[in-house]
PDB file of N, CA and C in Angstrom:
ATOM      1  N   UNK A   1     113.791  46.914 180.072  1.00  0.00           N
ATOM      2  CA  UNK A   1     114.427  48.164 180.404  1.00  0.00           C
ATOM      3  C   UNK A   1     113.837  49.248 179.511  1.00  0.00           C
ATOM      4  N   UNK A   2     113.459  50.309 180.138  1.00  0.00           N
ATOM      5  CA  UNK A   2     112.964  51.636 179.512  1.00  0.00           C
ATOM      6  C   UNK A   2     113.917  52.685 179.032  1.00  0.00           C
ATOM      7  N   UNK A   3     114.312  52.942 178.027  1.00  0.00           N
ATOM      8  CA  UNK A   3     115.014  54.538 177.667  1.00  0.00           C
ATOM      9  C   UNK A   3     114.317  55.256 177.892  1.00  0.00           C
ATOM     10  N   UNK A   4     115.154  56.679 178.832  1.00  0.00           N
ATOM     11  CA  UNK A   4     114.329  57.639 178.342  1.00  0.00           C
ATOM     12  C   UNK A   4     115.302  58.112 177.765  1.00  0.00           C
ATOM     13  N   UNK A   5     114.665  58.357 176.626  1.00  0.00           N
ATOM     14  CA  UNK A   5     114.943  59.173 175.419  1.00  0.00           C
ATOM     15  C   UNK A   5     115.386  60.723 175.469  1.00  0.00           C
ATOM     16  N   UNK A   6     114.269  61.370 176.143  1.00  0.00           N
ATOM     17  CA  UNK A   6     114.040  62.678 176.618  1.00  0.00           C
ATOM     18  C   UNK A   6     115.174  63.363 176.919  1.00  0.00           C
ATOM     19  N   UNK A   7     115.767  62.381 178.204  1.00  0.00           N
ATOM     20  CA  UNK A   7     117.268  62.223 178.912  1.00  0.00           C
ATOM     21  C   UNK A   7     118.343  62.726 177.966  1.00  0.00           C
ATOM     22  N   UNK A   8     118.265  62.184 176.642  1.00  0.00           N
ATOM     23  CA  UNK A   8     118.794  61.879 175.661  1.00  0.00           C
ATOM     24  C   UNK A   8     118.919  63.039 174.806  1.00  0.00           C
ATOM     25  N   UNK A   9     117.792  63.779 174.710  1.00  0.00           N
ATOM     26  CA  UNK A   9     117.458  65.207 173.667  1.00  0.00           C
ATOM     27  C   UNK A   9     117.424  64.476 172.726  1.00  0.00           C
ATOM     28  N   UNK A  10     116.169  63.554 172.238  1.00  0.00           N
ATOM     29  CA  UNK A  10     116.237  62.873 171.067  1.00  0.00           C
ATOM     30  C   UNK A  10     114.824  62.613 171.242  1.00  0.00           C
ATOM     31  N   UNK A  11     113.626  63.118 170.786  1.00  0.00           N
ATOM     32  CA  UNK A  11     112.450  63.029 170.077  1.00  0.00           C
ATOM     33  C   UNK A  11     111.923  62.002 169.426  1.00  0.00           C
ATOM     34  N   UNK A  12     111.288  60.789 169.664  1.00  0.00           N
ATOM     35  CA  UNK A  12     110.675  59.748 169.251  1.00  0.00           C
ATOM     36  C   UNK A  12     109.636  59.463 169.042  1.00  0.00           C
ATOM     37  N   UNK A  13     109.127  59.820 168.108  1.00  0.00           N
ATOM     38  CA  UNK A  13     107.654  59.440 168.093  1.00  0.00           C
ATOM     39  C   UNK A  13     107.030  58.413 168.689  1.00  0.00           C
ATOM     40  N   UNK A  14     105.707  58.411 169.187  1.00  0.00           N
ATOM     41  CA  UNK A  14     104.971  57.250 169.845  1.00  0.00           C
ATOM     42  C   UNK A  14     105.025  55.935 168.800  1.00  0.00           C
ATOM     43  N   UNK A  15     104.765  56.201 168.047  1.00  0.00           N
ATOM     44  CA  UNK A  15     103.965  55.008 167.258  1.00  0.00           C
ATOM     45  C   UNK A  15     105.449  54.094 166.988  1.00  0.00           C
ATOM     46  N   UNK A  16     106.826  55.052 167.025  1.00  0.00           N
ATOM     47  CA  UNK A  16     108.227  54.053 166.574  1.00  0.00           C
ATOM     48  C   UNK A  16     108.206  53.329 167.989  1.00  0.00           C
ATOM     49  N   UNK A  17     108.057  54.020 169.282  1.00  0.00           N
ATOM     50  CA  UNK A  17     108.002  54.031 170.621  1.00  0.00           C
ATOM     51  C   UNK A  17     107.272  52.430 170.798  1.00  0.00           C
ATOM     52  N   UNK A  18     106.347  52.528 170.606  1.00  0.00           N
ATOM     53  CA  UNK A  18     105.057  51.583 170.453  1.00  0.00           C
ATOM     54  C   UNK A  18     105.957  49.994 169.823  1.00  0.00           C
ATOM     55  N   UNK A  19     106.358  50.579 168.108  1.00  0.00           N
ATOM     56  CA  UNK A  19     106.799  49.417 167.333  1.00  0.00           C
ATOM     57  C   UNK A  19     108.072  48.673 167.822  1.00  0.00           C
ATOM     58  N   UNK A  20     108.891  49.637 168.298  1.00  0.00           N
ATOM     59  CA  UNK A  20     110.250  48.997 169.178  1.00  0.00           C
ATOM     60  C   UNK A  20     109.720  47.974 169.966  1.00  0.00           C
ATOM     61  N   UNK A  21     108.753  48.782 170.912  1.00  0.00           N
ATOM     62  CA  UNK A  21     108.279  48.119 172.393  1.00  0.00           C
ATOM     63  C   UNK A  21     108.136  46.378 172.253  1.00  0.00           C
ATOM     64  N   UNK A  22     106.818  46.771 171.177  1.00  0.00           N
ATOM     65  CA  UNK A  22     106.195  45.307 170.228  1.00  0.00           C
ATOM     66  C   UNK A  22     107.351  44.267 169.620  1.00  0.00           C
ATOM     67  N   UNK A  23     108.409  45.098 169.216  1.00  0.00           N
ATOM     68  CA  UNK A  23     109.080  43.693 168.607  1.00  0.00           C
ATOM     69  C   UNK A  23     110.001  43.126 169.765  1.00  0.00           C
ATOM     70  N   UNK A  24     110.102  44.102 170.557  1.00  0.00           N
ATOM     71  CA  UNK A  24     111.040  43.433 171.829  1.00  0.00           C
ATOM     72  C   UNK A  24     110.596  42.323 172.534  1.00  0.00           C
ATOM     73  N   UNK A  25     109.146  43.048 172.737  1.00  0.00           N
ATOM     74  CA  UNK A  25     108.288  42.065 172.931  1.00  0.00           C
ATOM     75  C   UNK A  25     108.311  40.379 172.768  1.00  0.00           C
ATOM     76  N   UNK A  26     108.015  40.572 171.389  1.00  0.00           N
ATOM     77  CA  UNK A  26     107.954  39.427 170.397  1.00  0.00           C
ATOM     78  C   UNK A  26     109.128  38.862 170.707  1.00  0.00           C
ATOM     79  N   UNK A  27     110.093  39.471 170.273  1.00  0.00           N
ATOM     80  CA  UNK A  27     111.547  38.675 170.063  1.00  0.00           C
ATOM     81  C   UNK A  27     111.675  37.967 171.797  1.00  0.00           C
ATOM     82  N   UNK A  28     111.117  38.232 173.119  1.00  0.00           N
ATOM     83  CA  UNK A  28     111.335  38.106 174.054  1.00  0.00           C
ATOM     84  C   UNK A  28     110.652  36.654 174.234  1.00  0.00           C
ATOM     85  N   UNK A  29     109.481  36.737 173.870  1.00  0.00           N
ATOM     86  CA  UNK A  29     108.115  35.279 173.728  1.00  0.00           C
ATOM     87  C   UNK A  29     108.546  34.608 173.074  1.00  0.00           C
ATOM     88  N   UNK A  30     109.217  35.072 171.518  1.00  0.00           N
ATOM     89  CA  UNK A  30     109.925  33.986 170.651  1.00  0.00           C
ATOM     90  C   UNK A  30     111.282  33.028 171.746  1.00  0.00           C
ATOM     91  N   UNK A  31     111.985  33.414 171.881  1.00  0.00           N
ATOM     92  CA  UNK A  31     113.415  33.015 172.565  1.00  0.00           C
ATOM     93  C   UNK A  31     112.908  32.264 173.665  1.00  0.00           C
ATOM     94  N   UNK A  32     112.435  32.935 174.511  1.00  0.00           N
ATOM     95  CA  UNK A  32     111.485  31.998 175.836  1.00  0.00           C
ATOM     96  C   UNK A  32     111.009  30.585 175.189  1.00  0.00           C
ATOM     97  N   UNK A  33     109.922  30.956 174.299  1.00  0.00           N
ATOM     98  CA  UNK A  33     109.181  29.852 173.668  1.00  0.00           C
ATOM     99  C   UNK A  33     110.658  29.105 172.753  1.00  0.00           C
ATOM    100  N   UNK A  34     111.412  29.139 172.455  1.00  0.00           N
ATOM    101  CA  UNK A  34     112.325  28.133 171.859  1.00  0.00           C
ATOM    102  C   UNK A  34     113.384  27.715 172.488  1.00  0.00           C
ATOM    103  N   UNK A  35     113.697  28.067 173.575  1.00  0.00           N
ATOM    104  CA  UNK A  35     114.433  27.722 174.767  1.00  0.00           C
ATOM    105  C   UNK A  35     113.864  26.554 175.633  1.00  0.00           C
ATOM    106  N   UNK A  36     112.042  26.510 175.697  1.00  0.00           N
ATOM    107  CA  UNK A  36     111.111  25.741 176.378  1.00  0.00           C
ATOM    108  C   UNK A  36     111.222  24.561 175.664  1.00  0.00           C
ATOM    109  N   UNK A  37     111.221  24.998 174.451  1.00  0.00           N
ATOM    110  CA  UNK A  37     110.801  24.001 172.965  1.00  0.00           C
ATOM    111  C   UNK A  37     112.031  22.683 173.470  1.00  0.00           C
ATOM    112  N   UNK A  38     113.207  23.263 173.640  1.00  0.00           N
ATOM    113  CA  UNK A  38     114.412  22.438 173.333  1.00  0.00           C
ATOM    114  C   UNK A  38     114.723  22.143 174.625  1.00  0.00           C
ATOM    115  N   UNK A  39     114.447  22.784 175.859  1.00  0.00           N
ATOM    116  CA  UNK A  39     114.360  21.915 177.345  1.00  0.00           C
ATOM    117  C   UNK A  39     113.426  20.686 177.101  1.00  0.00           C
ATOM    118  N   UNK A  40     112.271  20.985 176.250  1.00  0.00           N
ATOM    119  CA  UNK A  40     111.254  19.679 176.577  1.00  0.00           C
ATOM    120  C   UNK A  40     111.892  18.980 175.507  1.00  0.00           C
ATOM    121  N   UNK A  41     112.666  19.117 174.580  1.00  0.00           N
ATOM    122  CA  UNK A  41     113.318  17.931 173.598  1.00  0.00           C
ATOM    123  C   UNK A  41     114.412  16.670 174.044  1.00  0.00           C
ATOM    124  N   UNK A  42     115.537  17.949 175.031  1.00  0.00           N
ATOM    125  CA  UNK A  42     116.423  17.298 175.448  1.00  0.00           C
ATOM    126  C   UNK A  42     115.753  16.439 176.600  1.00  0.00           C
ATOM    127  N   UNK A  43     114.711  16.846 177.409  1.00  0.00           N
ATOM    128  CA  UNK A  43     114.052  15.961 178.674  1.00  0.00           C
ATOM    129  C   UNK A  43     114.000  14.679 178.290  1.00  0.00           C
ATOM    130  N   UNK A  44     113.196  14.618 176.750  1.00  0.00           N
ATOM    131  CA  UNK A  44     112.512  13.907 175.989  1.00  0.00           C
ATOM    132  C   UNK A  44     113.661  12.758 175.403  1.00  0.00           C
ATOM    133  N   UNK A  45     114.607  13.306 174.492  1.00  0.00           N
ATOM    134  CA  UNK A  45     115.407  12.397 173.868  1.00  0.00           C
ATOM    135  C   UNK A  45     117.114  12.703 174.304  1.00  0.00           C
ATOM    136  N   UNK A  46     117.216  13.338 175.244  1.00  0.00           N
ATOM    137  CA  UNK A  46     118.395  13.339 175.620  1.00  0.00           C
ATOM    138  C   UNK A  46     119.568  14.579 174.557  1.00  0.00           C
ATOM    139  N   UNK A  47     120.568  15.181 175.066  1.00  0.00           N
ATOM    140  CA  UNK A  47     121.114  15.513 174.376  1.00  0.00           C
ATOM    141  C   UNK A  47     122.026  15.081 173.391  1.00  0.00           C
ATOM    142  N   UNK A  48     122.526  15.472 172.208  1.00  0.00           N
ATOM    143  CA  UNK A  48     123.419  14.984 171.088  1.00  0.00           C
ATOM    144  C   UNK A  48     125.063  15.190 171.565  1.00  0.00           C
ATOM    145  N   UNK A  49     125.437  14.636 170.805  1.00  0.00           N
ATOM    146  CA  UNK A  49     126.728  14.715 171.439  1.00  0.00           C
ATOM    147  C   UNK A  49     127.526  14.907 170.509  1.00  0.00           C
ATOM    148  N   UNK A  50     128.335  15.681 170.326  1.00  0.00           N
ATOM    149  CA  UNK A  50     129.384  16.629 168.710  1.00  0.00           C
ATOM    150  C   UNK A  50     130.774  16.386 169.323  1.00  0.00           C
ATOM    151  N   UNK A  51     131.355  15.493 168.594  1.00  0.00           N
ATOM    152  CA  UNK A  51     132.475  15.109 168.344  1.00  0.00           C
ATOM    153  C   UNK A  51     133.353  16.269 167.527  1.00  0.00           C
ATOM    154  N   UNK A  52     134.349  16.407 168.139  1.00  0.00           N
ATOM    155  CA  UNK A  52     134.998  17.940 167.276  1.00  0.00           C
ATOM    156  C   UNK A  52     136.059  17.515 166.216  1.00  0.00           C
ATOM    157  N   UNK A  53     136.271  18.053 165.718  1.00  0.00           N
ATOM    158  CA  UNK A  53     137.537  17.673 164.848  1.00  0.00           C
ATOM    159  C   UNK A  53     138.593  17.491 165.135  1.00  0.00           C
ATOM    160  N   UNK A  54     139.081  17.892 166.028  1.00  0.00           N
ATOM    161  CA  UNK A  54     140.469  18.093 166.783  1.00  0.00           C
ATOM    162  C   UNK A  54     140.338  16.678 166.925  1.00  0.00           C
ATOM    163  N   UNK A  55     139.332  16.093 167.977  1.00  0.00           N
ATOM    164  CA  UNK A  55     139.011  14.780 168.417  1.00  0.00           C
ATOM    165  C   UNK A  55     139.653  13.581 167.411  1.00  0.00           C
ATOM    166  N   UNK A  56     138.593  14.111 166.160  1.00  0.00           N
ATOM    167  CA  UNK A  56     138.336  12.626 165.017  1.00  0.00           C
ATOM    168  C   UNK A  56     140.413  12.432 164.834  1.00  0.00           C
ATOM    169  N   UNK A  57     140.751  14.047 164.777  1.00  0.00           N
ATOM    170  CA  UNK A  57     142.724  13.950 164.284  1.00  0.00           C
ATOM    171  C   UNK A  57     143.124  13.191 164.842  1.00  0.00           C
ATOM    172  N   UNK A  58     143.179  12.939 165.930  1.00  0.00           N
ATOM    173  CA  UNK A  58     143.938  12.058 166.527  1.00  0.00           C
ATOM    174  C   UNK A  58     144.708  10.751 166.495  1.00  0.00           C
ATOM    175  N   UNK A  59     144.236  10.349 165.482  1.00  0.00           N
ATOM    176  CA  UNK A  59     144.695   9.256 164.777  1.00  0.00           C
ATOM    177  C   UNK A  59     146.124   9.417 163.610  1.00  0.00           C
ATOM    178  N   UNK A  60     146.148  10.694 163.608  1.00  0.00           N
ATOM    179  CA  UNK A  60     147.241  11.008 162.501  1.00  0.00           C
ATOM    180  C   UNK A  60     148.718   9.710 162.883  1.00  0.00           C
ATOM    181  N   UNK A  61     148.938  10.062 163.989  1.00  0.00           N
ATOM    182  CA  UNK A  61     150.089   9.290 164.472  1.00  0.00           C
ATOM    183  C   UNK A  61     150.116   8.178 164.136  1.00  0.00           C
ATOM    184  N   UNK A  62     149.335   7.457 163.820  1.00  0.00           N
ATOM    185  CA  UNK A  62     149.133   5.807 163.512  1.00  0.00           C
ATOM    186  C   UNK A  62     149.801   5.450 162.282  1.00  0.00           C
ATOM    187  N   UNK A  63     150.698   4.554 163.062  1.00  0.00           N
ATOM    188  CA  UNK A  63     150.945   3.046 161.626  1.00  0.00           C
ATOM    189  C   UNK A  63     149.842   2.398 161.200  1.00  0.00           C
ATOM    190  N   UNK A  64     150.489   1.510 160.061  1.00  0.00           N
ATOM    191  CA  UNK A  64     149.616   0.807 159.601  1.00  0.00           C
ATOM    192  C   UNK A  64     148.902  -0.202 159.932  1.00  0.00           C
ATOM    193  N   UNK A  65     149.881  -0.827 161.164  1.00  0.00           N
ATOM    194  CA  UNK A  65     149.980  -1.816 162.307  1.00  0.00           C
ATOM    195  C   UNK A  65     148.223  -1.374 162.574  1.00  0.00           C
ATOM    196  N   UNK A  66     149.107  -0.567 163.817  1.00  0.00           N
ATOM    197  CA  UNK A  66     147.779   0.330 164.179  1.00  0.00           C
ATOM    198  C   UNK A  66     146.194   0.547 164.179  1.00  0.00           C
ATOM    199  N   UNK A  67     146.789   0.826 162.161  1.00  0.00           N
ATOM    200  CA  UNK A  67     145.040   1.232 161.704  1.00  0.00           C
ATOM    201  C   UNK A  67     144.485   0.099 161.499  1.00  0.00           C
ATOM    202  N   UNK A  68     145.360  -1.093 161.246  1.00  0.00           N
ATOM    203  CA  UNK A  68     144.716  -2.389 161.007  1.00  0.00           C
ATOM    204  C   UNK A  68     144.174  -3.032 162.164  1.00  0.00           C
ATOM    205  N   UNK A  69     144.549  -2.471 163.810  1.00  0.00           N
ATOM    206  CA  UNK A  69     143.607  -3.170 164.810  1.00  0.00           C
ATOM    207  C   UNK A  69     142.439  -2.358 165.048  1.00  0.00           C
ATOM    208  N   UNK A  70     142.962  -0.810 164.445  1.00  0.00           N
ATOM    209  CA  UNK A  70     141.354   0.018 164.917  1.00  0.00           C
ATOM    210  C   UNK A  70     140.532  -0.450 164.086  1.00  0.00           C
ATOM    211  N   UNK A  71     140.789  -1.033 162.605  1.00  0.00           N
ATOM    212  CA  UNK A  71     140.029  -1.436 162.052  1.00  0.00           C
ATOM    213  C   UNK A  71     139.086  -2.828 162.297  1.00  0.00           C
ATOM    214  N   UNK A  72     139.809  -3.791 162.814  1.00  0.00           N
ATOM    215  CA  UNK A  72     139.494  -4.890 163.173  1.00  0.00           C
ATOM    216  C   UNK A  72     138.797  -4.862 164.738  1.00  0.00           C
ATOM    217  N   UNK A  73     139.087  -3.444 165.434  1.00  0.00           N
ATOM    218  CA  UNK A  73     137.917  -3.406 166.596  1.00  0.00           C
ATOM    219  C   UNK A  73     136.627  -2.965 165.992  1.00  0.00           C
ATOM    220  N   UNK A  74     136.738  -2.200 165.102  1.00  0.00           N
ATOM    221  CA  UNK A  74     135.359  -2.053 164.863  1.00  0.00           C
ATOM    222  C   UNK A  74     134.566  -2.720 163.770  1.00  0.00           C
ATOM    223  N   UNK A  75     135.466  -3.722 163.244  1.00  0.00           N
ATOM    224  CA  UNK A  75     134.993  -4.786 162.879  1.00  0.00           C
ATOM    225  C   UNK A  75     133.804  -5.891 163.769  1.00  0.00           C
ATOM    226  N   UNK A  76     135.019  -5.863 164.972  1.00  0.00           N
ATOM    227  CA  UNK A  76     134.200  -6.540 166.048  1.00  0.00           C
ATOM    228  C   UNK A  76     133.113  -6.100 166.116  1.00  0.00           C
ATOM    229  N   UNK A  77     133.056  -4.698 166.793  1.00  0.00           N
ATOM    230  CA  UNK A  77     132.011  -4.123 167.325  1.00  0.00           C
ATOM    231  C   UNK A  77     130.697  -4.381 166.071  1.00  0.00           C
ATOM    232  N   UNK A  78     131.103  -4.163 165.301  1.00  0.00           N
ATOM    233  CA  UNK A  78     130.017  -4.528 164.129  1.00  0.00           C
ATOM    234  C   UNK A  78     129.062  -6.068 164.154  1.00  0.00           C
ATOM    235  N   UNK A  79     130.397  -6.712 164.020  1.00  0.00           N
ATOM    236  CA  UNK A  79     129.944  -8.191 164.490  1.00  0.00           C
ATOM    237  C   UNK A  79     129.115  -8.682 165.837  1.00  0.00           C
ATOM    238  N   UNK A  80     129.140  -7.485 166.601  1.00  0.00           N
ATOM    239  CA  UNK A  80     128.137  -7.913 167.972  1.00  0.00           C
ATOM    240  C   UNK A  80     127.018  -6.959 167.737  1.00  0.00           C
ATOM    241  N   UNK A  81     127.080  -6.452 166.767  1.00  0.00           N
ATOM    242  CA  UNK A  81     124.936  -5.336 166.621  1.00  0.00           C
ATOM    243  C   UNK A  81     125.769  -3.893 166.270  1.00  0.00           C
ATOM    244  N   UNK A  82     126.576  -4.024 166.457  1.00  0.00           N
ATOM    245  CA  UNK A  82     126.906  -2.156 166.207  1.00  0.00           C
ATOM    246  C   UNK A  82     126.934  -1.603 164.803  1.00  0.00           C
ATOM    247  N   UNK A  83     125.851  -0.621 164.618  1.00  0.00           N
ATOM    248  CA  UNK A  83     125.720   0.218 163.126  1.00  0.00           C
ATOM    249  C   UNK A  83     127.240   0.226 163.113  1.00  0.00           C
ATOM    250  N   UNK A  84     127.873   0.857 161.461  1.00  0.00           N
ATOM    251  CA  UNK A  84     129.394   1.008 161.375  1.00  0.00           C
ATOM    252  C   UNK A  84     129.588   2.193 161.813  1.00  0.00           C
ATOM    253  N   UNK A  85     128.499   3.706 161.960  1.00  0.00           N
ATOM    254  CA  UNK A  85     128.569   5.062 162.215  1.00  0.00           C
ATOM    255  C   UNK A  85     128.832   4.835 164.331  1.00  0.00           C
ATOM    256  N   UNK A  86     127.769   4.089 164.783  1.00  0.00           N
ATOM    257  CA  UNK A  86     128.418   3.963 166.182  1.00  0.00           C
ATOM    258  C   UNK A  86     129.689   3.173 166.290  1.00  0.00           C
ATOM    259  N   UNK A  87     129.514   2.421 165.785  1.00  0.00           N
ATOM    260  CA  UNK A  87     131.264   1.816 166.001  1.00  0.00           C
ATOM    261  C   UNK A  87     132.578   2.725 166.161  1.00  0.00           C
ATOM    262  N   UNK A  88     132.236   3.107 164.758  1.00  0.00           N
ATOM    263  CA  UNK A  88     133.757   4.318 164.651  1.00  0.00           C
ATOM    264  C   UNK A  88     133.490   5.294 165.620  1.00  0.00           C
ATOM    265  N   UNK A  89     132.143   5.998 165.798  1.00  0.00           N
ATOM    266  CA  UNK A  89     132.132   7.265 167.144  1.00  0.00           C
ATOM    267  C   UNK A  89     132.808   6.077 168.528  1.00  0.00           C
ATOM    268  N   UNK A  90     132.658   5.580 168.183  1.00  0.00           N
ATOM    269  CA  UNK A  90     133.013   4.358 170.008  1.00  0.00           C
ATOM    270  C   UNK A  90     134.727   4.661 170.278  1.00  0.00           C
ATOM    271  N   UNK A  91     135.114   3.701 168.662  1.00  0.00           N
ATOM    272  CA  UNK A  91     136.601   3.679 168.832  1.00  0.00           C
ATOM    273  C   UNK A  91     137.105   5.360 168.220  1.00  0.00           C
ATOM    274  N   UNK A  92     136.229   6.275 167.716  1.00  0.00           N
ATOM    275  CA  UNK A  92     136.398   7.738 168.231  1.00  0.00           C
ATOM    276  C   UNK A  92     137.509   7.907 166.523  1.00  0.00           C
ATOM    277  N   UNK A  93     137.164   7.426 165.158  1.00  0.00           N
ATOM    278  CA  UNK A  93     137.724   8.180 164.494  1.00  0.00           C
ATOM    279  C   UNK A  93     136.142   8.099 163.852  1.00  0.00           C
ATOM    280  N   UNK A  94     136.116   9.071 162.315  1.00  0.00           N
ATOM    281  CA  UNK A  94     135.464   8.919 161.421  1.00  0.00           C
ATOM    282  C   UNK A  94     134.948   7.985 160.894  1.00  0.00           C
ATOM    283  N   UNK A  95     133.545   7.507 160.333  1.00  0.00           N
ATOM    284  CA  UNK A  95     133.458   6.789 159.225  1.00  0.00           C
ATOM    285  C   UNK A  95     133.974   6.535 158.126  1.00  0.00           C
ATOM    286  N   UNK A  96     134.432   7.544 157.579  1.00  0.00           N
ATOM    287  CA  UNK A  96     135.403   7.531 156.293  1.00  0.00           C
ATOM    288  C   UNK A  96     136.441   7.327 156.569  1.00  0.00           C
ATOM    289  N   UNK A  97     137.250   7.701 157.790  1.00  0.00           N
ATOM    290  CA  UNK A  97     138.616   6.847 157.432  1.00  0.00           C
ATOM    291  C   UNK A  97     138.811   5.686 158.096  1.00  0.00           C
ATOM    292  N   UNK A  98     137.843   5.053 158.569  1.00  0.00           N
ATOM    293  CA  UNK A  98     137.245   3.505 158.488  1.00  0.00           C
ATOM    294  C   UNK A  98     137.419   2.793 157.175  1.00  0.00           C
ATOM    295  N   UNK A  99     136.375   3.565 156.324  1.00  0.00           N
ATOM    296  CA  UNK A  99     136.302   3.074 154.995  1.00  0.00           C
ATOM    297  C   UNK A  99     138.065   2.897 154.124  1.00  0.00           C
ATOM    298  N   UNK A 100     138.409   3.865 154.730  1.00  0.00           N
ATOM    299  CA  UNK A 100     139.776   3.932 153.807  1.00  0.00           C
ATOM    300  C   UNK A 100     140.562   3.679 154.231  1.00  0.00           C
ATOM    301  N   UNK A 101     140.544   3.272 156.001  1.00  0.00           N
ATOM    302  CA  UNK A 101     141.866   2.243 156.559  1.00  0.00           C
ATOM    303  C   UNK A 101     141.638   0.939 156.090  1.00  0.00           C
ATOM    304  N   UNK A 102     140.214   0.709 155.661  1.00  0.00           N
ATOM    305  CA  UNK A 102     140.033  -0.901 155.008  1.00  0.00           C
ATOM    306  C   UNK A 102     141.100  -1.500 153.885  1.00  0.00           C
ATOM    307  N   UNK A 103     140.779  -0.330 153.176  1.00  0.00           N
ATOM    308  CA  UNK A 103     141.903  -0.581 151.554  1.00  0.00           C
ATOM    309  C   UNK A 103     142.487  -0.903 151.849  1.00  0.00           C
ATOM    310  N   UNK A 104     143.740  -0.538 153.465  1.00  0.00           N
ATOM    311  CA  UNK A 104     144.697  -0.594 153.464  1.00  0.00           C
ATOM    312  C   UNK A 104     145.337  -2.107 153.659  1.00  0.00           C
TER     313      UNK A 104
END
């Protein structure tokens, strides 16, 4: 999109005219080119997936009962190939309060 300036009663020199133009430019090739970058990433390795916090809370409600079978599912899951970081994303709390429903 072009300003006119003129329109405007506002006097711009060429050469600022010019430098605006150029970085719009730029900033336009940049964004394109890193938008491309991360279509060919996700093609490539798929997208990530962000677990929110609200999510990991959910567990507040739990007895002890409870934390002792989420613990012992992902015990399982461990016991059949599962890292302990996929396990807990599976059964959907944290790693750490994995670690610290163990103590319990």
């Amino acid at each position: 999109m072009k300003v006119d300036y003129n329109a405007c009663n506002i006097q711009m020199p060429d050469s600022y005219l010019s430098r605006i133009s150029s970085f719009m430019k730029w900033a336009h090739d940049k964004i394109s080119s890193e938008i491309e970058n991360n279509e060919k990433i996700e093609t490539e390795f798929g997208t990530a997936e962000h677990q929110s916090a609200k999510k990991l809370r959910t567990h507040t409600h739990l007895d002890s009962r409870d934390k002792s079978l989420v613990v012992e599912e992902i015990d399982r899951l461990r016991s059949e190939g599962d890292k302990v970081y996929a396990a807990c994303q599976k059964v959907g709390i944290h790693i750490q309060t994995y670690y610290k429903w163990r103590k319990l």
